[in-house]
C-alpha atoms as a PDB file:
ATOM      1  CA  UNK A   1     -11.271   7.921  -9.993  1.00  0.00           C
ATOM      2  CA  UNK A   2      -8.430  10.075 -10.496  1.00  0.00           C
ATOM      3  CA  UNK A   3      -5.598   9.544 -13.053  1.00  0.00           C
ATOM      4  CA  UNK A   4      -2.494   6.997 -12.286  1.00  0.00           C
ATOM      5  CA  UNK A   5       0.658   7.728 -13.777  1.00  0.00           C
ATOM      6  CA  UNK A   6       1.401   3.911 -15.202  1.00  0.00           C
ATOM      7  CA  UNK A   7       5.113   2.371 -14.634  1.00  0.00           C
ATOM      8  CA  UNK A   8       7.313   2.193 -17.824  1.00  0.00           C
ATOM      9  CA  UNK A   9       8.074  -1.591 -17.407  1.00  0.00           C
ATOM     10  CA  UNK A  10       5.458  -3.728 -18.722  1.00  0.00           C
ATOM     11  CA  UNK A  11       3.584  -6.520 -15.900  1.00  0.00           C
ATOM     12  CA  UNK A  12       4.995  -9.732 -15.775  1.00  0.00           C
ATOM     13  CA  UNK A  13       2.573 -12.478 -14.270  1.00  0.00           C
ATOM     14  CA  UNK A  14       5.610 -15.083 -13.163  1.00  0.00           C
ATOM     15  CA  UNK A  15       6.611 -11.763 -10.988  1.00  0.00           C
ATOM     16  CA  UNK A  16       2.882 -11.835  -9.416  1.00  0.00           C
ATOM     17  CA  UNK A  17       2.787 -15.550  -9.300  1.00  0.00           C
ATOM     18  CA  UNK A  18       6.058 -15.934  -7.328  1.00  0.00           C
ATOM     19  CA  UNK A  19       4.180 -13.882  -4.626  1.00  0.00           C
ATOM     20  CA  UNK A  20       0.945 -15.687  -4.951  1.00  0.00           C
ATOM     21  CA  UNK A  21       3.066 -19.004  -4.413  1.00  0.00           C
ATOM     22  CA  UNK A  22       4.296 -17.482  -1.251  1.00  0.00           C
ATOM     23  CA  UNK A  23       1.614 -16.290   0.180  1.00  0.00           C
ATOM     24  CA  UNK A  24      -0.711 -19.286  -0.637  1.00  0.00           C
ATOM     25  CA  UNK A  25      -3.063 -17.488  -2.522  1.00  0.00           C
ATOM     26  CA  UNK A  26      -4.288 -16.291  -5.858  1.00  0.00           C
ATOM     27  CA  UNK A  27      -4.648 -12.169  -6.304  1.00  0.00           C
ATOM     28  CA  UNK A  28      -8.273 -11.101  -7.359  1.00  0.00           C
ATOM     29  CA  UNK A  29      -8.443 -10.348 -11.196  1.00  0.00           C
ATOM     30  CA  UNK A  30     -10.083  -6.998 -10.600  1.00  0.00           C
ATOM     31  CA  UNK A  31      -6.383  -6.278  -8.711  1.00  0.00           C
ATOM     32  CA  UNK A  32      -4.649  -8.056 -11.595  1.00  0.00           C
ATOM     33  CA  UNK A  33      -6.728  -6.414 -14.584  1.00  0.00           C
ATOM     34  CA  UNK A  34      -5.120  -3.092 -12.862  1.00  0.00           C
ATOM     35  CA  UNK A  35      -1.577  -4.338 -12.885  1.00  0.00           C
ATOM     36  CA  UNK A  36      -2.611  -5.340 -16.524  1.00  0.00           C
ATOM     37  CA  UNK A  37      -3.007  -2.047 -17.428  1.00  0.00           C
ATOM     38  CA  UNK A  38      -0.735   0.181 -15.030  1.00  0.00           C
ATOM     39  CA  UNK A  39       1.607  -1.819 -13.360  1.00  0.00           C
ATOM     40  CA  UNK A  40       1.120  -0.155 -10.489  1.00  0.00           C
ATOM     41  CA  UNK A  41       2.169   3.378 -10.917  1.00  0.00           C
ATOM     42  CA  UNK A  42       2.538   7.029  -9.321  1.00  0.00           C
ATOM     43  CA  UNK A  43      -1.013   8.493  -7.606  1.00  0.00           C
ATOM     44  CA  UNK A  44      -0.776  12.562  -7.407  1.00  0.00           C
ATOM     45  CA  UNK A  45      -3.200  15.162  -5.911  1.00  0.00           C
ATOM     46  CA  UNK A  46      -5.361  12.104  -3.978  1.00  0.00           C
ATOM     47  CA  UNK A  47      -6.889  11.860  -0.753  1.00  0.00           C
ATOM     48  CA  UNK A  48      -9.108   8.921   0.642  1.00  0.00           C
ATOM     49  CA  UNK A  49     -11.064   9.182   3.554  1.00  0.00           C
ATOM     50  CA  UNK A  50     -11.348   7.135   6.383  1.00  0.00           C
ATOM     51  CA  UNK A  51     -14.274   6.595   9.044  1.00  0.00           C
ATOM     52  CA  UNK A  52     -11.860   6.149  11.594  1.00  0.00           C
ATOM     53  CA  UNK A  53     -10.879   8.734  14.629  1.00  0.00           C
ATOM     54  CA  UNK A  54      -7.014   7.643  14.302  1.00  0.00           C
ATOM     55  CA  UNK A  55      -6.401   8.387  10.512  1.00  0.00           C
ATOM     56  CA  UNK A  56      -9.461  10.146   8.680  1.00  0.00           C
ATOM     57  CA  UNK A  57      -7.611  10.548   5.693  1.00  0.00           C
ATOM     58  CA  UNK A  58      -4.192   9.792   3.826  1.00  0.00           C
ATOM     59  CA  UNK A  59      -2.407  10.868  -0.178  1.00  0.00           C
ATOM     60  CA  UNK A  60      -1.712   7.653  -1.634  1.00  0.00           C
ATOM     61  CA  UNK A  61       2.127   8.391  -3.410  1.00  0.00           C
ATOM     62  CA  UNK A  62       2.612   4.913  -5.025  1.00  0.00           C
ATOM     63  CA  UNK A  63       1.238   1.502  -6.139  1.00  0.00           C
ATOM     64  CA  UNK A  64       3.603  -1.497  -6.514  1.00  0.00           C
ATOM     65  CA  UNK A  65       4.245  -3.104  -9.985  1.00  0.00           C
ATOM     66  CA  UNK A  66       6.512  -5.972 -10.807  1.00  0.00           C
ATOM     67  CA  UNK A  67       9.853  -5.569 -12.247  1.00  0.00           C
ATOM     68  CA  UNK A  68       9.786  -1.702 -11.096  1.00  0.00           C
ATOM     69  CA  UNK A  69      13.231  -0.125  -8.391  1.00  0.00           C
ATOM     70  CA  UNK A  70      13.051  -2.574  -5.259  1.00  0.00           C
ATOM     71  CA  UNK A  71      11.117   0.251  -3.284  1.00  0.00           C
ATOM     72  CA  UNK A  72       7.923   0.013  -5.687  1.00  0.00           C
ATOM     73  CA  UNK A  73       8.644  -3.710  -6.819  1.00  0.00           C
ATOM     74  CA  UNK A  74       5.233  -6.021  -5.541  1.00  0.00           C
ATOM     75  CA  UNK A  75       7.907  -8.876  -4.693  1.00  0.00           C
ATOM     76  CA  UNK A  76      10.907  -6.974  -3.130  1.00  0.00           C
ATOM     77  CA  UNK A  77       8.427  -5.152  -0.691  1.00  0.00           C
ATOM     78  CA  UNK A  78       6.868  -8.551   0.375  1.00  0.00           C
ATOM     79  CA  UNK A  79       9.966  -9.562   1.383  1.00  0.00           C
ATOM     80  CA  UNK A  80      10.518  -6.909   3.270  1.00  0.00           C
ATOM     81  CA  UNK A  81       7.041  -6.373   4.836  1.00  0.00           C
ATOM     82  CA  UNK A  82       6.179 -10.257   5.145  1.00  0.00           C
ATOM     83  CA  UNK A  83       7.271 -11.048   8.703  1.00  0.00           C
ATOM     84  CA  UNK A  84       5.811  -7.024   9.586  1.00  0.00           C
ATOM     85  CA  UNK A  85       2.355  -6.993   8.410  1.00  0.00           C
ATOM     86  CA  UNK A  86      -0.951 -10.286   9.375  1.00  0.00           C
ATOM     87  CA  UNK A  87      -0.159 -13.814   7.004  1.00  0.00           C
ATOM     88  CA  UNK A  88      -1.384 -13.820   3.620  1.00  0.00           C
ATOM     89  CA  UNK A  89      -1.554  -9.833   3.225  1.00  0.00           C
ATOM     90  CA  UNK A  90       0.145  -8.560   0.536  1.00  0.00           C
ATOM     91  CA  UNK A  91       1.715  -4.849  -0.059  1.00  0.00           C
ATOM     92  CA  UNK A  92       0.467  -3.312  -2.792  1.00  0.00           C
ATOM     93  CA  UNK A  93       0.591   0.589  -2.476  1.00  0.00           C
ATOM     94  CA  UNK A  94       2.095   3.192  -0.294  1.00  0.00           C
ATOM     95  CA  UNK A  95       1.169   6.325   1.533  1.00  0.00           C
ATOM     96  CA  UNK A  96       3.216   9.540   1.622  1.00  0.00           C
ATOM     97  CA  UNK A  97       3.821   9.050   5.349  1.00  0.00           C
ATOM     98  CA  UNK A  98       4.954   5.609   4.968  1.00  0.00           C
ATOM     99  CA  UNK A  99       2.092   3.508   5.810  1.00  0.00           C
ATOM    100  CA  UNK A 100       1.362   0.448   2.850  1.00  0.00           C
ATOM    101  CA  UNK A 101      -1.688  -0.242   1.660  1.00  0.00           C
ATOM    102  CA  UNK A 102      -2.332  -4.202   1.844  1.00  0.00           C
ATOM    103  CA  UNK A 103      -4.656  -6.753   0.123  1.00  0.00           C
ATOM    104  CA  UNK A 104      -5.551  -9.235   1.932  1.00  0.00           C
ATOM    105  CA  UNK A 105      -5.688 -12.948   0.376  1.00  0.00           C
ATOM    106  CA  UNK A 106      -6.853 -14.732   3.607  1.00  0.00           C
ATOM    107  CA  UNK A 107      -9.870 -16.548   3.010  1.00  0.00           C
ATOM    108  CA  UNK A 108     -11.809 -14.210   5.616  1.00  0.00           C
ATOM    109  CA  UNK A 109     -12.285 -10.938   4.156  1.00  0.00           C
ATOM    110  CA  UNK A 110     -10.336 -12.321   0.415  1.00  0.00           C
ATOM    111  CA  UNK A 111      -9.771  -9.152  -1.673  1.00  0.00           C
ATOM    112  CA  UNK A 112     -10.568  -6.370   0.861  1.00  0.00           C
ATOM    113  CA  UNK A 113      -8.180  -3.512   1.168  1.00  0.00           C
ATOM    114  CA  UNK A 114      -6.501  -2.610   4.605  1.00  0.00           C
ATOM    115  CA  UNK A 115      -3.588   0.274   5.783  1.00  0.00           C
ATOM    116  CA  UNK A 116      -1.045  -0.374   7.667  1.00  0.00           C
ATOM    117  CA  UNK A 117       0.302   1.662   9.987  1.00  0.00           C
ATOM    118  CA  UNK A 118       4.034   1.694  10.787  1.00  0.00           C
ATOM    119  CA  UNK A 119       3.281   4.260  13.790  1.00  0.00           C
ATOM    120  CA  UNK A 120       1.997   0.831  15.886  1.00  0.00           C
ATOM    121  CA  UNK A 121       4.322  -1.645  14.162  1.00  0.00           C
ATOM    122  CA  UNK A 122       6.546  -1.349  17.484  1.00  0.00           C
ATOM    123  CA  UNK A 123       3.768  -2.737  19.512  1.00  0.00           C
ATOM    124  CA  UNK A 124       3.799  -6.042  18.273  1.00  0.00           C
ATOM    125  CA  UNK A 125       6.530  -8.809  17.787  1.00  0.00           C
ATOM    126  CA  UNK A 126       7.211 -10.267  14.369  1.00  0.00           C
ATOM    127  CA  UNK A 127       4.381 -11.824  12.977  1.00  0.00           C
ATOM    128  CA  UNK A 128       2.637 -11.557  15.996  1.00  0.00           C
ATOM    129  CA  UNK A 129       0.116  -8.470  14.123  1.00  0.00           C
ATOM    130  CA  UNK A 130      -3.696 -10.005  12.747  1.00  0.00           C
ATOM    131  CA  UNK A 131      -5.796  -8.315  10.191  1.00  0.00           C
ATOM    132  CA  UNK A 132      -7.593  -6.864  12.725  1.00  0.00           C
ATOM    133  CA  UNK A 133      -5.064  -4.615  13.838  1.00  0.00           C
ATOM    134  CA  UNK A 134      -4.857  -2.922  10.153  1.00  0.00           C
ATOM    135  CA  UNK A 135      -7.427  -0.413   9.598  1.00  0.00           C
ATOM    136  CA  UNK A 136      -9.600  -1.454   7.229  1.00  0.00           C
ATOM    137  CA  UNK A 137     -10.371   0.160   4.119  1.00  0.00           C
ATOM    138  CA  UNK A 138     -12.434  -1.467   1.673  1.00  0.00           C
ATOM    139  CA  UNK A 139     -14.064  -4.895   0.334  1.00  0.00           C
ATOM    140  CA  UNK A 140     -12.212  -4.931  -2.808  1.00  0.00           C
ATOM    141  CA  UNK A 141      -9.912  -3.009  -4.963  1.00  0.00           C
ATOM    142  CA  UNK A 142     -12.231  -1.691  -7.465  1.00  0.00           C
ATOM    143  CA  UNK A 143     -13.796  -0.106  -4.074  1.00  0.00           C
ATOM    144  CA  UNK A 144     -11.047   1.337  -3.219  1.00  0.00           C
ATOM    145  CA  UNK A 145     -10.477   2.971  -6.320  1.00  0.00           C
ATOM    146  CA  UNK A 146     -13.223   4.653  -6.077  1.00  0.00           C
ATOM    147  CA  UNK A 147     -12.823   5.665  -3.134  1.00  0.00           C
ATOM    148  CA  UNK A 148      -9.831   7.898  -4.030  1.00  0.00           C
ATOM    149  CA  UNK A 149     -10.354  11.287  -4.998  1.00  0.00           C
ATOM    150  CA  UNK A 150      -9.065  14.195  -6.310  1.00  0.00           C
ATOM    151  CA  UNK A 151      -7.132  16.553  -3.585  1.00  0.00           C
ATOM    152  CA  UNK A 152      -5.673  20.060  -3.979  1.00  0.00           C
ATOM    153  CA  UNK A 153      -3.428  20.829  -1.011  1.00  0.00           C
ATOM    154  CA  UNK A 154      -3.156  24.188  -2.082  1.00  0.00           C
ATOM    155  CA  UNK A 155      -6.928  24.833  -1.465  1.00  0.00           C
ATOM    156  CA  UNK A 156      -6.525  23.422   2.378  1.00  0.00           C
ATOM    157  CA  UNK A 157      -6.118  26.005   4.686  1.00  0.00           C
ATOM    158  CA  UNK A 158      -3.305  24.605   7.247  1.00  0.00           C
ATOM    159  CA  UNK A 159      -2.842  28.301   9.208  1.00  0.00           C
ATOM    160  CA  UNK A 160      -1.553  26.882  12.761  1.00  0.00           C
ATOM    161  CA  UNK A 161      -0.587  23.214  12.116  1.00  0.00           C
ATOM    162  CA  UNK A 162       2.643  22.442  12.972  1.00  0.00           C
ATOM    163  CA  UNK A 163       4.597  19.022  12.255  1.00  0.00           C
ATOM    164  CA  UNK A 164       5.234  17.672  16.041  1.00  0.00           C
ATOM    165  CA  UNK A 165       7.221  14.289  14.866  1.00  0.00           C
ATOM    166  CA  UNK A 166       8.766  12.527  12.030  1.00  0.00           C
ATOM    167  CA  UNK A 167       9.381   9.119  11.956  1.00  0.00           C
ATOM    168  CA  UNK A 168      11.358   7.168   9.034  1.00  0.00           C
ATOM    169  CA  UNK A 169      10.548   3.586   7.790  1.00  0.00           C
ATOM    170  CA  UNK A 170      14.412   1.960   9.192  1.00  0.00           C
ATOM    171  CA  UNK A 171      14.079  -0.153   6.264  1.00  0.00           C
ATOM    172  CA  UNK A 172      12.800   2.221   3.598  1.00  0.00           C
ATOM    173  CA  UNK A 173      15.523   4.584   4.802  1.00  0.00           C
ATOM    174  CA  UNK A 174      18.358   1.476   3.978  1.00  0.00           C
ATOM    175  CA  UNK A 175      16.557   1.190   0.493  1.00  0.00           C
ATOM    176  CA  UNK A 176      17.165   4.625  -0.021  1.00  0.00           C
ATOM    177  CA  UNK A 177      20.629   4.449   1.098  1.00  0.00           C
ATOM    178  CA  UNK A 178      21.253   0.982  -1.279  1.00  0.00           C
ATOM    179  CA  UNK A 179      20.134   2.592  -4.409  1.00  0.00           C
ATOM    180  CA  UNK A 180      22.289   5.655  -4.308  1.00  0.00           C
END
């Protein structure tokens, strides 16, 4: 596993149990043993892989503490992602393109680990999306730690690639905005 930069605030449970009595659910302790000990926290020089033709791979940039700025804060972002992403999945991380990692608490699948991806938010209504339009990622979070390894960009060759499109998160854009 690679090394997590831990928040500077210290975990507070009532924080986690506020969105646990939202969703309906209790968070797995593996996930809460983490928060425990990092609080969520900055990821650098990562990559995880992905089996899937869409997205084979993405950096993770962030994981989502409690009592951390609104934009990494476990609570604010289920507020803002609740009516976006399937019932009774939680935000819990971020990629460096925008997409959020999610934990699902739904009694099918409980504890696995899914990504979702803004790019086909725009297909679907509010709270119209199911968990089996996220891609999934793994059957718990101690999986999916592991599954995240180290990644020096600087060893990639990317001759010839050329960014075609950029597309910003409307709401992630007015956090940005709020907090200057």
């Amino acid at each position: 596993m690679i090394s997590i930069k831990s928040n500077s605030r210290r975990f507070n449970h009532k924080d986690l149990e506020k969105v646990e009595k939202k969703v309906g659910a209790l968070f797995p302790e593996e996930y809460v043993n983490f928060l425990r000990k990092y609080n969520g926290g900055e990821v650098e020089d990562n990559i995880v892989e992905l089996p899937f033709e869409e997205i084979e791979t993405f950096i993770l940039s962030s994981f989502f503490g409690t009592r951390v700025e609104d934009i990494n804060d476990i609570l604010s972002c289920y507020t803002t992602f609740e009516h976006r992403i399937p019932k009774g999945c939680v935000p819990i991380g971020r990629d460096v393109g925008g997409n959020i990692v999610c934990l699902n608490l739904n009694k099918e699948k409980y504890g696995s680990i899914f990504l979702w991806d803004h790019d086909i938010e725009l297909d679907f209504d509010e709270n119209e999306m199911n968990i089996q339009d996220l891609y999934y990622i793994a059957s718990s979070f101690d999986e999916f730690l592991n599954m995240i390894k180290e990644y020096n960009p600087d060893e990639d060759d990317l001759d010839g690639y050329e960014v075609e499109e950029v597309w910003i998160d409307p709401d992630f854009l007015k956090e940005l905005k709020d907090n200057e």
